[in-house]
Each structure stands twice: as structure tokens, then as C-alpha cells.
PDB file of N, CA and C in Angstrom:
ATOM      1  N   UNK A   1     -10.486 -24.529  14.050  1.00  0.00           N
ATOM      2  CA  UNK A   1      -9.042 -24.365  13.983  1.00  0.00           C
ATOM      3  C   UNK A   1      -8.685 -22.913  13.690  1.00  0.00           C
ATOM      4  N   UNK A   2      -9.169 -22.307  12.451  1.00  0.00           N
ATOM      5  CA  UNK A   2      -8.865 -20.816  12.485  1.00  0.00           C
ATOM      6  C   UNK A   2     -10.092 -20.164  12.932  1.00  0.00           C
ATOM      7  N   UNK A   3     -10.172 -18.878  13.334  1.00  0.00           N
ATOM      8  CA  UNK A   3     -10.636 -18.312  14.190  1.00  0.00           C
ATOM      9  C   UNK A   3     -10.575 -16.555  13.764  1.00  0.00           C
ATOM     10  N   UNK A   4     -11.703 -16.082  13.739  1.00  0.00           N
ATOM     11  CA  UNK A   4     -11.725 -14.466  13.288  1.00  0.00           C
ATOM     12  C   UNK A   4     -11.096 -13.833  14.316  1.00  0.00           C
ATOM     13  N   UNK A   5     -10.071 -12.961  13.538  1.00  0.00           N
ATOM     14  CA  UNK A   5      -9.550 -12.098  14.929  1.00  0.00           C
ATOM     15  C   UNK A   5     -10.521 -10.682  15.063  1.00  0.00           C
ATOM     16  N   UNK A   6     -10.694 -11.045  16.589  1.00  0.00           N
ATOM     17  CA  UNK A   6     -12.018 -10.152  16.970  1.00  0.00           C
ATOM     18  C   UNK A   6     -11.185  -8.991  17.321  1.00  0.00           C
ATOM     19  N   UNK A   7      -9.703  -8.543  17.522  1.00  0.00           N
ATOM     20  CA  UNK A   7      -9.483  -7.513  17.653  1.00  0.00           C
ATOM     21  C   UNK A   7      -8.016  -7.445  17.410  1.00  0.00           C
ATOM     22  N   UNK A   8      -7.851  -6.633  16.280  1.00  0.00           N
ATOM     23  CA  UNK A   8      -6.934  -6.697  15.466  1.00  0.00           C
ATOM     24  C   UNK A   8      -5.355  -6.362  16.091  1.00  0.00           C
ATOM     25  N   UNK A   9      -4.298  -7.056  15.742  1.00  0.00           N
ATOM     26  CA  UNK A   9      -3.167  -6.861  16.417  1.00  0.00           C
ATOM     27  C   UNK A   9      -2.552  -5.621  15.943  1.00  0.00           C
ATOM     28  N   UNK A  10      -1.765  -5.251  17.035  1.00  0.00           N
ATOM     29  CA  UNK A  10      -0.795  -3.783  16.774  1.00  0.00           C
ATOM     30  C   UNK A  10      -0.408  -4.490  15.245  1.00  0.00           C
ATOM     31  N   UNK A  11       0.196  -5.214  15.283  1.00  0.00           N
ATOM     32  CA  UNK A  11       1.274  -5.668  13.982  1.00  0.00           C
ATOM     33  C   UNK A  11       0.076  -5.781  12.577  1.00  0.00           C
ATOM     34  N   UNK A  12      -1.170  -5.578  12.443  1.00  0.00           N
ATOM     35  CA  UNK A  12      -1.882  -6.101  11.675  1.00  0.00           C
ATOM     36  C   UNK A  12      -1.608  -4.914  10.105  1.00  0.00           C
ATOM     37  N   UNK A  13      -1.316  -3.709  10.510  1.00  0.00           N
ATOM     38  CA  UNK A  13      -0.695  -2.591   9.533  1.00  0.00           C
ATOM     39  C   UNK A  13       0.460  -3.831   8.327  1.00  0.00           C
ATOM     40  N   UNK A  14       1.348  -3.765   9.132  1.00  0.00           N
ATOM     41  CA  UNK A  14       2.537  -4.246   9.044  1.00  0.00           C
ATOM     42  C   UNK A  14       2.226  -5.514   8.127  1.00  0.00           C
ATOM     43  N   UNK A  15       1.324  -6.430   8.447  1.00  0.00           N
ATOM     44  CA  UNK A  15       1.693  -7.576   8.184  1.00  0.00           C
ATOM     45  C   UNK A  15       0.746  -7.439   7.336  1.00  0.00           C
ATOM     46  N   UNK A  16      -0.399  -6.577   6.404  1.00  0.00           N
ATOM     47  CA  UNK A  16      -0.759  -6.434   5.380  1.00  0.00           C
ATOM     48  C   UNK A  16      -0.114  -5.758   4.257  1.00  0.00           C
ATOM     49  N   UNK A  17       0.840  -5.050   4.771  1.00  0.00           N
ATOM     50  CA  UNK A  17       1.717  -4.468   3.826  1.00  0.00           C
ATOM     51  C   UNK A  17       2.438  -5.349   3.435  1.00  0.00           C
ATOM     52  N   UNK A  18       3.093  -6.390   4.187  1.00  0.00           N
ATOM     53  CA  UNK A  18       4.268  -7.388   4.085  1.00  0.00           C
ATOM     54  C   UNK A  18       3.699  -8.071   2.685  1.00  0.00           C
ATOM     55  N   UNK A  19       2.065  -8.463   2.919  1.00  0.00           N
ATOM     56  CA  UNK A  19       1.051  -9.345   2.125  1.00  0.00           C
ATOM     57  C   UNK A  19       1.270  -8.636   0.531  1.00  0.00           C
ATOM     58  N   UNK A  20       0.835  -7.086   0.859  1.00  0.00           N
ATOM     59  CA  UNK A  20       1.140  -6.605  -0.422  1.00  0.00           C
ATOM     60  C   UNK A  20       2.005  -6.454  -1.165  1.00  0.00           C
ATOM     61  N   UNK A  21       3.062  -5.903  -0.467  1.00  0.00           N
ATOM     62  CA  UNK A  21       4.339  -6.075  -1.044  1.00  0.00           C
ATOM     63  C   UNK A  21       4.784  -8.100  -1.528  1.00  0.00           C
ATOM     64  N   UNK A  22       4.303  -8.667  -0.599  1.00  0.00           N
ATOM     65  CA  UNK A  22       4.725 -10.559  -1.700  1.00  0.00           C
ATOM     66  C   UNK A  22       3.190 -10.436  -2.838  1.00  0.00           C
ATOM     67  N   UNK A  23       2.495  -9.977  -3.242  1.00  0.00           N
ATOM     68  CA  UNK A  23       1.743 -10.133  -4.347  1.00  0.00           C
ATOM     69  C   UNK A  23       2.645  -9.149  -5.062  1.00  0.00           C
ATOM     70  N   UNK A  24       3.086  -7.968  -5.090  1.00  0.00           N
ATOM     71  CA  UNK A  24       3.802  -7.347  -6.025  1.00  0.00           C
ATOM     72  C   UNK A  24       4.780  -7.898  -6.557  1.00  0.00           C
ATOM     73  N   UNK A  25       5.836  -8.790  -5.498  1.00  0.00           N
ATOM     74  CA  UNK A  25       6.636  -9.614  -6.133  1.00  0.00           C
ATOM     75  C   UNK A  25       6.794 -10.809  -6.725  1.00  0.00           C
ATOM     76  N   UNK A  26       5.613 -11.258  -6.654  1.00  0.00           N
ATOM     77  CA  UNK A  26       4.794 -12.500  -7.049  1.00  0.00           C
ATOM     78  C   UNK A  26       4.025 -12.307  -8.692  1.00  0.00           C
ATOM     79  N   UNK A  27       4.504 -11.018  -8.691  1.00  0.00           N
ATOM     80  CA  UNK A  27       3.995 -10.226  -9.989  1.00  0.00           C
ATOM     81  C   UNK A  27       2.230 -10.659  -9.960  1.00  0.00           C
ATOM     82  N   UNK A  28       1.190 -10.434  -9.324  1.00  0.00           N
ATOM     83  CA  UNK A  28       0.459 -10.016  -8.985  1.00  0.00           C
ATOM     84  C   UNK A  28      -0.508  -8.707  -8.315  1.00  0.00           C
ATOM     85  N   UNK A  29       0.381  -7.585  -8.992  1.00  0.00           N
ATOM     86  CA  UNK A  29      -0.021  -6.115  -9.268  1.00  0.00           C
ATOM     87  C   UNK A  29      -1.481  -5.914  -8.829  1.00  0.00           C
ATOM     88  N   UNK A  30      -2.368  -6.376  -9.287  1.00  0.00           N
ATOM     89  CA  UNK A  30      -3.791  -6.171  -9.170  1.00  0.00           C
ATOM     90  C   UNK A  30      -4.338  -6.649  -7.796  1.00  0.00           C
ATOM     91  N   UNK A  31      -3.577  -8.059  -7.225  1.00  0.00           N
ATOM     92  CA  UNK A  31      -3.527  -8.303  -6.009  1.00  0.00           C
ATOM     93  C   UNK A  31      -3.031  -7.147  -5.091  1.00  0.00           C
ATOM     94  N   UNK A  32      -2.336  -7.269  -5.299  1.00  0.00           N
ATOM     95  CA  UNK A  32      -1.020  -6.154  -4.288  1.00  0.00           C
ATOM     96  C   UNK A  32      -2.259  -4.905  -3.785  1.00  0.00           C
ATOM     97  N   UNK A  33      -2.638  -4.417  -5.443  1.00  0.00           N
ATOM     98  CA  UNK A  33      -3.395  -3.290  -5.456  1.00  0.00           C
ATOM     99  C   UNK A  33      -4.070  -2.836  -4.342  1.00  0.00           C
ATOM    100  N   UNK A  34      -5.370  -4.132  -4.103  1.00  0.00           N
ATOM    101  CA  UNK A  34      -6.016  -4.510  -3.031  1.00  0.00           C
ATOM    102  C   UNK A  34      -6.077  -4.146  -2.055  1.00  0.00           C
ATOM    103  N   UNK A  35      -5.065  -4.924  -1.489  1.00  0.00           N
ATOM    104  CA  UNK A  35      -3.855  -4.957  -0.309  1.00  0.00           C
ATOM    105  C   UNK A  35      -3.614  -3.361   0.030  1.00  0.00           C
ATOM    106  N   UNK A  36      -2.646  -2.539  -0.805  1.00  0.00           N
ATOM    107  CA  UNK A  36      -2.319  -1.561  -0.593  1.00  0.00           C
ATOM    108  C   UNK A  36      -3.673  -0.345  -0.131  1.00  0.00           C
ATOM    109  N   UNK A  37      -4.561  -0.711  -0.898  1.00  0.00           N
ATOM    110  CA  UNK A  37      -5.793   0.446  -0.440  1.00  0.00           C
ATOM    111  C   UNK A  37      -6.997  -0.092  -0.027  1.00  0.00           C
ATOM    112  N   UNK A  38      -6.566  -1.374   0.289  1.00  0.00           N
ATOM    113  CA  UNK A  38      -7.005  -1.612   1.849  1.00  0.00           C
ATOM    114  C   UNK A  38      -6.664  -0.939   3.567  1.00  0.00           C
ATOM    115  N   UNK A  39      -5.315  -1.005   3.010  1.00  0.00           N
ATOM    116  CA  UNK A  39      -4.324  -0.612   3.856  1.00  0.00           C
ATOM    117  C   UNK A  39      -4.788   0.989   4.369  1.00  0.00           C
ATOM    118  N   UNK A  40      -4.957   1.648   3.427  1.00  0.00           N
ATOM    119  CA  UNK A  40      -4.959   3.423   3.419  1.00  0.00           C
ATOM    120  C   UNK A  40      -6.818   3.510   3.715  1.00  0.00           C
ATOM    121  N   UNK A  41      -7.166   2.436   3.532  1.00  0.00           N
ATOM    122  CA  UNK A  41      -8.666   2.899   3.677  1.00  0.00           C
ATOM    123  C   UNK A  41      -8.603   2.272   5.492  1.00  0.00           C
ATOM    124  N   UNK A  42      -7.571   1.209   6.073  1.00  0.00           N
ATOM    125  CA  UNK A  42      -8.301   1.278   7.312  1.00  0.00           C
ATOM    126  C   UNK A  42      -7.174   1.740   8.340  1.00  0.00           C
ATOM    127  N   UNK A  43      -6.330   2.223   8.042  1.00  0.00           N
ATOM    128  CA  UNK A  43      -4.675   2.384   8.532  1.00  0.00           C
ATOM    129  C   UNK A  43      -4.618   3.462   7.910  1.00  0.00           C
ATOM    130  N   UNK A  44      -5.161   4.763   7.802  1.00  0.00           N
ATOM    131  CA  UNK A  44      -4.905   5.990   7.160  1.00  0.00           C
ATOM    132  C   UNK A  44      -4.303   6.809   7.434  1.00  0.00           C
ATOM    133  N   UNK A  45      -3.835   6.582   8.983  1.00  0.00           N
ATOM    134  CA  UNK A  45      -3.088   7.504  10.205  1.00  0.00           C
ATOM    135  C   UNK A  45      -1.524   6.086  10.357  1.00  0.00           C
ATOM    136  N   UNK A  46      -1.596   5.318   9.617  1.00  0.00           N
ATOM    137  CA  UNK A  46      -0.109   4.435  10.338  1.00  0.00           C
ATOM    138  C   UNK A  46       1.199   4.774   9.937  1.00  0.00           C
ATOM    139  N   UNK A  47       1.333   6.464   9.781  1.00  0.00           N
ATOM    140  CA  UNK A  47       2.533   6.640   8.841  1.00  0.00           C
ATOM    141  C   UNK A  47       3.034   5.985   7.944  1.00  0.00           C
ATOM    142  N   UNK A  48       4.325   5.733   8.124  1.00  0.00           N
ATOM    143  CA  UNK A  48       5.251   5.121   7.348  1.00  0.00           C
ATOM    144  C   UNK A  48       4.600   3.772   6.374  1.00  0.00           C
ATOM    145  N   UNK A  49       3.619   3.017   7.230  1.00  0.00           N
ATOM    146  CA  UNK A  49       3.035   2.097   6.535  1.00  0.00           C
ATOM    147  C   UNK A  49       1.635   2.588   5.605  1.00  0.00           C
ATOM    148  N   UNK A  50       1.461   3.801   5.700  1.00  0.00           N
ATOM    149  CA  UNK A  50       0.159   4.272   5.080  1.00  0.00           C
ATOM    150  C   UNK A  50       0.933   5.090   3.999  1.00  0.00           C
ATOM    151  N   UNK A  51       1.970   6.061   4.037  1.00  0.00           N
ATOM    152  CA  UNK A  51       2.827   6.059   3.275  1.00  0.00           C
ATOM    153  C   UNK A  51       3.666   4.793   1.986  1.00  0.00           C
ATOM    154  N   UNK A  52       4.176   4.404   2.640  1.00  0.00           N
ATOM    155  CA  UNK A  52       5.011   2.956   1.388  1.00  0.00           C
ATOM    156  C   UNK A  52       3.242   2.177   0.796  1.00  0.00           C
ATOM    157  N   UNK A  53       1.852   2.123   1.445  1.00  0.00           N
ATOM    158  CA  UNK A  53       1.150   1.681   0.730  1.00  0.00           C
ATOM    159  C   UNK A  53       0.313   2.425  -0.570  1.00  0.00           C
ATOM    160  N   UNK A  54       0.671   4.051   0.013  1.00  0.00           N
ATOM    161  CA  UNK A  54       0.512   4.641  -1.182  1.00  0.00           C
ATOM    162  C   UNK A  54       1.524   4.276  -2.578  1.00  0.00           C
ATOM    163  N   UNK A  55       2.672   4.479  -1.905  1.00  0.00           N
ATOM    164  CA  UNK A  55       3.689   4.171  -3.089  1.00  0.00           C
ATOM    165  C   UNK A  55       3.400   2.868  -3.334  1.00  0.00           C
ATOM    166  N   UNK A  56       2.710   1.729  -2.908  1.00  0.00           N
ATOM    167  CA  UNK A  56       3.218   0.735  -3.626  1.00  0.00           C
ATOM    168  C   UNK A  56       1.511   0.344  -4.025  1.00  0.00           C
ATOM    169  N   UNK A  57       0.752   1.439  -4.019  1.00  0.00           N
ATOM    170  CA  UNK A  57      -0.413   1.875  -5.141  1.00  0.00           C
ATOM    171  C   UNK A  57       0.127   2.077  -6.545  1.00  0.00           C
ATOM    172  N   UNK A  58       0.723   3.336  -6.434  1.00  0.00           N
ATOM    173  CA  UNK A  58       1.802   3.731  -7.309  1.00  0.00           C
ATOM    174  C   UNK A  58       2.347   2.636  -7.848  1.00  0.00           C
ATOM    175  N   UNK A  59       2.874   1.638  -7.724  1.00  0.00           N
ATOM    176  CA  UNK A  59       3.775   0.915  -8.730  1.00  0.00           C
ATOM    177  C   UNK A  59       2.936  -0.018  -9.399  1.00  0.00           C
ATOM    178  N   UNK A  60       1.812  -0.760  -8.146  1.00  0.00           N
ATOM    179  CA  UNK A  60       1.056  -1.651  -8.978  1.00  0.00           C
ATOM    180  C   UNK A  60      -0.103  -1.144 -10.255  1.00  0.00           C
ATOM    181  N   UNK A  61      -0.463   0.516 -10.166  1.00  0.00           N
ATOM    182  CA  UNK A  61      -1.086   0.982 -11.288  1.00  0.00           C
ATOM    183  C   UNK A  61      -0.355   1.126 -12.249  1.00  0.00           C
ATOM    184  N   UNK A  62       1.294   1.368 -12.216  1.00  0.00           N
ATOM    185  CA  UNK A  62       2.188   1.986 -13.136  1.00  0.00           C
ATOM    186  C   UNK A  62       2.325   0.312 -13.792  1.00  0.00           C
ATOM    187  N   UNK A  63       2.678  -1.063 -13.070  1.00  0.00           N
ATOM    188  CA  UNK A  63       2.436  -2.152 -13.465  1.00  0.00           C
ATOM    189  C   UNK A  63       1.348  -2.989 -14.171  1.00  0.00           C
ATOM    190  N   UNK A  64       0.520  -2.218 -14.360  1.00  0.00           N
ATOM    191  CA  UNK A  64      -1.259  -2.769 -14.988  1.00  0.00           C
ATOM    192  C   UNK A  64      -1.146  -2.160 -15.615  1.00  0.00           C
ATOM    193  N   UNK A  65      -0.494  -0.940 -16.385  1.00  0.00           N
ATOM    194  CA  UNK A  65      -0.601  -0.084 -17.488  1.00  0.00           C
ATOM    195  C   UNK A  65      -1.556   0.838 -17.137  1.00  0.00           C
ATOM    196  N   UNK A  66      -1.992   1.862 -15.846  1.00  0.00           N
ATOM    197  CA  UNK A  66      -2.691   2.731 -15.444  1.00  0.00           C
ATOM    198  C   UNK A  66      -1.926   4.050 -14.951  1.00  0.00           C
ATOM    199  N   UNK A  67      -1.171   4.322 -16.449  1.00  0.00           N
ATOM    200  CA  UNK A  67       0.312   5.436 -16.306  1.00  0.00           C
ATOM    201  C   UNK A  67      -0.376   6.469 -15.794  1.00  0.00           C
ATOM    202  N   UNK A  68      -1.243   7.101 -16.374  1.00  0.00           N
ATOM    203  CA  UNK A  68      -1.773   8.311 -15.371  1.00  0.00           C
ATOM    204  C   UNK A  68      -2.305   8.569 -14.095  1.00  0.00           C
ATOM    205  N   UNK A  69      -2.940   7.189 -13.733  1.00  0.00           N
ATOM    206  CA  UNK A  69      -2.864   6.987 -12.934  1.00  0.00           C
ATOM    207  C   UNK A  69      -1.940   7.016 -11.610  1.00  0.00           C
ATOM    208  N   UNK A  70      -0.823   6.406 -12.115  1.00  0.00           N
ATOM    209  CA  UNK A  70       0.125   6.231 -11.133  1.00  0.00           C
ATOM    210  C   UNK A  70       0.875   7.565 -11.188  1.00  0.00           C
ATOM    211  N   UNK A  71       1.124   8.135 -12.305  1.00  0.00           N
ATOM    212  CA  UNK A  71       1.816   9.387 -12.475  1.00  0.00           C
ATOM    213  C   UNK A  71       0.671  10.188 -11.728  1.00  0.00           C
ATOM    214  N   UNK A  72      -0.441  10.325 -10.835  1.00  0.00           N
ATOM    215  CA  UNK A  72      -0.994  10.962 -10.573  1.00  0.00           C
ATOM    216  C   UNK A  72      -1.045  10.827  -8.478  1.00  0.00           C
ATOM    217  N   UNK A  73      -0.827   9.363  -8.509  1.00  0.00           N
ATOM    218  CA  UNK A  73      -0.448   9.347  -7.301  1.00  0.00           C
ATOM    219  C   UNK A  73       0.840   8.965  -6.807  1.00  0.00           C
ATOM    220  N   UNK A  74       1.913   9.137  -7.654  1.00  0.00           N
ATOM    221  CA  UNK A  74       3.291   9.723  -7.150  1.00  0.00           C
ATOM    222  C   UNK A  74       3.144  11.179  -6.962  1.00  0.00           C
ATOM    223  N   UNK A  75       2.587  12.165  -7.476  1.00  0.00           N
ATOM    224  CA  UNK A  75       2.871  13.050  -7.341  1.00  0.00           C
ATOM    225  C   UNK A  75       2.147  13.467  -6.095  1.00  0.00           C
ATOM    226  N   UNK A  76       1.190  12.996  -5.833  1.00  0.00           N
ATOM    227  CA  UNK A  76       0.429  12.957  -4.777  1.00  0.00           C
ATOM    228  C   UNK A  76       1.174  12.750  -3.196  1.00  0.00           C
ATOM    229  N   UNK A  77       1.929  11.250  -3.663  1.00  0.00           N
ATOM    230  CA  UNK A  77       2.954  11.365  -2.349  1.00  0.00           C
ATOM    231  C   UNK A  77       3.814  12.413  -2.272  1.00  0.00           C
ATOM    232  N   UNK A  78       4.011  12.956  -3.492  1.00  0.00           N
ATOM    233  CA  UNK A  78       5.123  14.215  -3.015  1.00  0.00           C
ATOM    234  C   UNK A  78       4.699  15.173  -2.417  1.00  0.00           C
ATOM    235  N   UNK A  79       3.366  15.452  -2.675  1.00  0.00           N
ATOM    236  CA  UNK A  79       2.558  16.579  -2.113  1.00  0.00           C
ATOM    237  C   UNK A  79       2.312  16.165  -0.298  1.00  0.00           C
ATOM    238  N   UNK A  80       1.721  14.570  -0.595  1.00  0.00           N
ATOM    239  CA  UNK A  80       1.288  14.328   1.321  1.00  0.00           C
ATOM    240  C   UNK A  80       2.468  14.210   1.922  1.00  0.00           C
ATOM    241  N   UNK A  81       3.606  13.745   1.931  1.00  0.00           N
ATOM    242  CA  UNK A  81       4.752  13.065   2.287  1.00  0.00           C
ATOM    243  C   UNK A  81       6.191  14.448   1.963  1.00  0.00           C
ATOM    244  N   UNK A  82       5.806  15.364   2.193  1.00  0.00           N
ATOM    245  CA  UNK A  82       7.214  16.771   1.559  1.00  0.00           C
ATOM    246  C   UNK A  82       8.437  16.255   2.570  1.00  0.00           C
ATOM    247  N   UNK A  83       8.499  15.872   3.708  1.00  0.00           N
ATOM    248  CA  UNK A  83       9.415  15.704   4.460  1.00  0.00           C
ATOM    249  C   UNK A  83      10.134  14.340   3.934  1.00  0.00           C
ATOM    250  N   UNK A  84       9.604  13.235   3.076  1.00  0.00           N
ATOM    251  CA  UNK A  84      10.499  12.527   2.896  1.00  0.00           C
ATOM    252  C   UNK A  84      11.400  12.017   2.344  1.00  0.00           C
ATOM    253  N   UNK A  85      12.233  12.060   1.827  1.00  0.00           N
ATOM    254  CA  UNK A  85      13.480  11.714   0.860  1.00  0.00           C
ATOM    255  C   UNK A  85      13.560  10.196   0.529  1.00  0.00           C
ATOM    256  N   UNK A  86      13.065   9.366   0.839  1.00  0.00           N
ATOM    257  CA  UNK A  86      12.891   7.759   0.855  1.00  0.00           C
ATOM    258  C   UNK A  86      11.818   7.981  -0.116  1.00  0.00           C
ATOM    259  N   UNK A  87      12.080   7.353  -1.326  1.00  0.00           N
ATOM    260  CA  UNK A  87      11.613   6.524  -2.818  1.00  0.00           C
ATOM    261  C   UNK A  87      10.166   5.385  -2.203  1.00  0.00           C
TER     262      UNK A  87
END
């Protein structure tokens, strides 16, 4: 019935972020975590979605109590990301 996808869909960026972002709101931070640098380790070039998974690195370390952490990769997006004005 389910079946390995042998070759991953355009939408597959997208719809792991979607994943991460419902564990963050699911208040599952450490999940999310996952998710998010999963994301940047195989989607490292998907802009906007390799972007918001950094930031939402950023929130789930700042959410686990890993303040320097996260204070270390916000600042980080400011450095990779200078062109963007979106939080």
C-alpha cells in the first residue's frame, strides 16, 4: 500500500517544511528541529524554503532553552539572507 518514493517530488522542499512548521506548533520543538535541518542538509539551494528552515532552527533552539544557540543562528540569517526584510 505505501510505497518509497524513488524520486522525490518538486513539492517535497515544501511539504517538509509544512511538517516542520506543524511539529513547532504542536509544540514539539525538538521534532520540528529535525525537520528543519533536514531540510538545509538536503534542500540547501531551495531559497526561501532553506531560508524560513533556518529561521525556524532558530525558534525551535530558542524553544528548548538553547539561547545561544539560537542567538547565534539568527544572526547568522542576517548575515546569509542581507536582502531580506521578512522575520
Amino acid at each position: 500500500f505505501l510505497k518509497k518514493l524513488t524520486h522525490p517530488s518538486e513539492f517535497t522542499p515544501e511539504a517538509n517544511y509544512i511538517l516542520g512548521v506543524s511539529r513547532l506548533n504542536l509544540k514539539q520543538p525538538e521534532e520540528a528541529l529535525k525537520v528543519f535541518q533536514k531540510i538545509l542538509r538536503l534542500y540547501p539551494n531551495e531559497g526561501q524554503i532553506a531560508r524560513n528552515a533556518d529561521i525556524g532552527i532558530a525558534k525551535c533552539q530558542f524553544q528548548i532553552g538553547q539561547y545561544k544557540e539560537a542567538v547565534k543562528r539568527f544572526k547568522l540569517i542576517v548575515f546569509k539572507y542581507p536582502k531580506t526584510d521578512k522575520p
